[in-house]
Protein backbone atom coordinates (compact mmCIF):
# COMPACT_ATOMS: atom_id res chain seq x y z
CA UNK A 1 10.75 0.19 -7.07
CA UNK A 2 11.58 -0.97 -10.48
CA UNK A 3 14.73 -2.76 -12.33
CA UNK A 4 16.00 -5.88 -13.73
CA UNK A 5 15.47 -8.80 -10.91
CA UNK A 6 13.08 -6.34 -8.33
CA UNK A 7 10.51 -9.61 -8.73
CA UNK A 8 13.64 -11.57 -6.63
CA UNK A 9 14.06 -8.91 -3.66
CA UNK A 10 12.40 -9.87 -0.48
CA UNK A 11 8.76 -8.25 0.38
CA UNK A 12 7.68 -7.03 3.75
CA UNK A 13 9.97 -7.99 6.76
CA UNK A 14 12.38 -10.12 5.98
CA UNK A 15 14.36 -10.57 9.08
CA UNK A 16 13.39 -10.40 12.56
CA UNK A 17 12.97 -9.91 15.70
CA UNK A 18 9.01 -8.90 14.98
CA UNK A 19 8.02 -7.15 18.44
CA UNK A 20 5.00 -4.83 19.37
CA UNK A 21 5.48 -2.75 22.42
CA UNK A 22 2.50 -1.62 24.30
CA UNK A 23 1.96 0.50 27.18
CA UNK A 24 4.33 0.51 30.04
CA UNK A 25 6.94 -1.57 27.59
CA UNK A 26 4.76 -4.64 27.31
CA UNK A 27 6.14 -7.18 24.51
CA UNK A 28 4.31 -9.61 22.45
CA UNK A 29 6.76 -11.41 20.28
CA UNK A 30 5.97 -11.74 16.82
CA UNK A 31 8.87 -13.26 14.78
CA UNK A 32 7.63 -16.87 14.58
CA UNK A 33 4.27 -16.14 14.18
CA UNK A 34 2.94 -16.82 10.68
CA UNK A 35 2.98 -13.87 7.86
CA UNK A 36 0.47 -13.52 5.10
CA UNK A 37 1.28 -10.75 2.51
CA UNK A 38 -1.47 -9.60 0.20
């Protein structure tokens, strides 16, 4: 995590699908939901 140009990689998830599976292999789609990083 360190180098010349690590400022310009992409943070967090950068490509999708975003999915959460629950119980009995419920989806909720996250991919065009907005993303806040902190």
């Amino acid at each position: 995590n360190y180098g010349a140009f690590f400022d310009l990689a992409p943070a967090g998830i950068s490509s999708g699908p975003v999915e959460i599976v629950g119980q009995n292999n419920a989806t909720k789609d996250l991919t065009s939901k907005l993303w806040m990083y902190k």
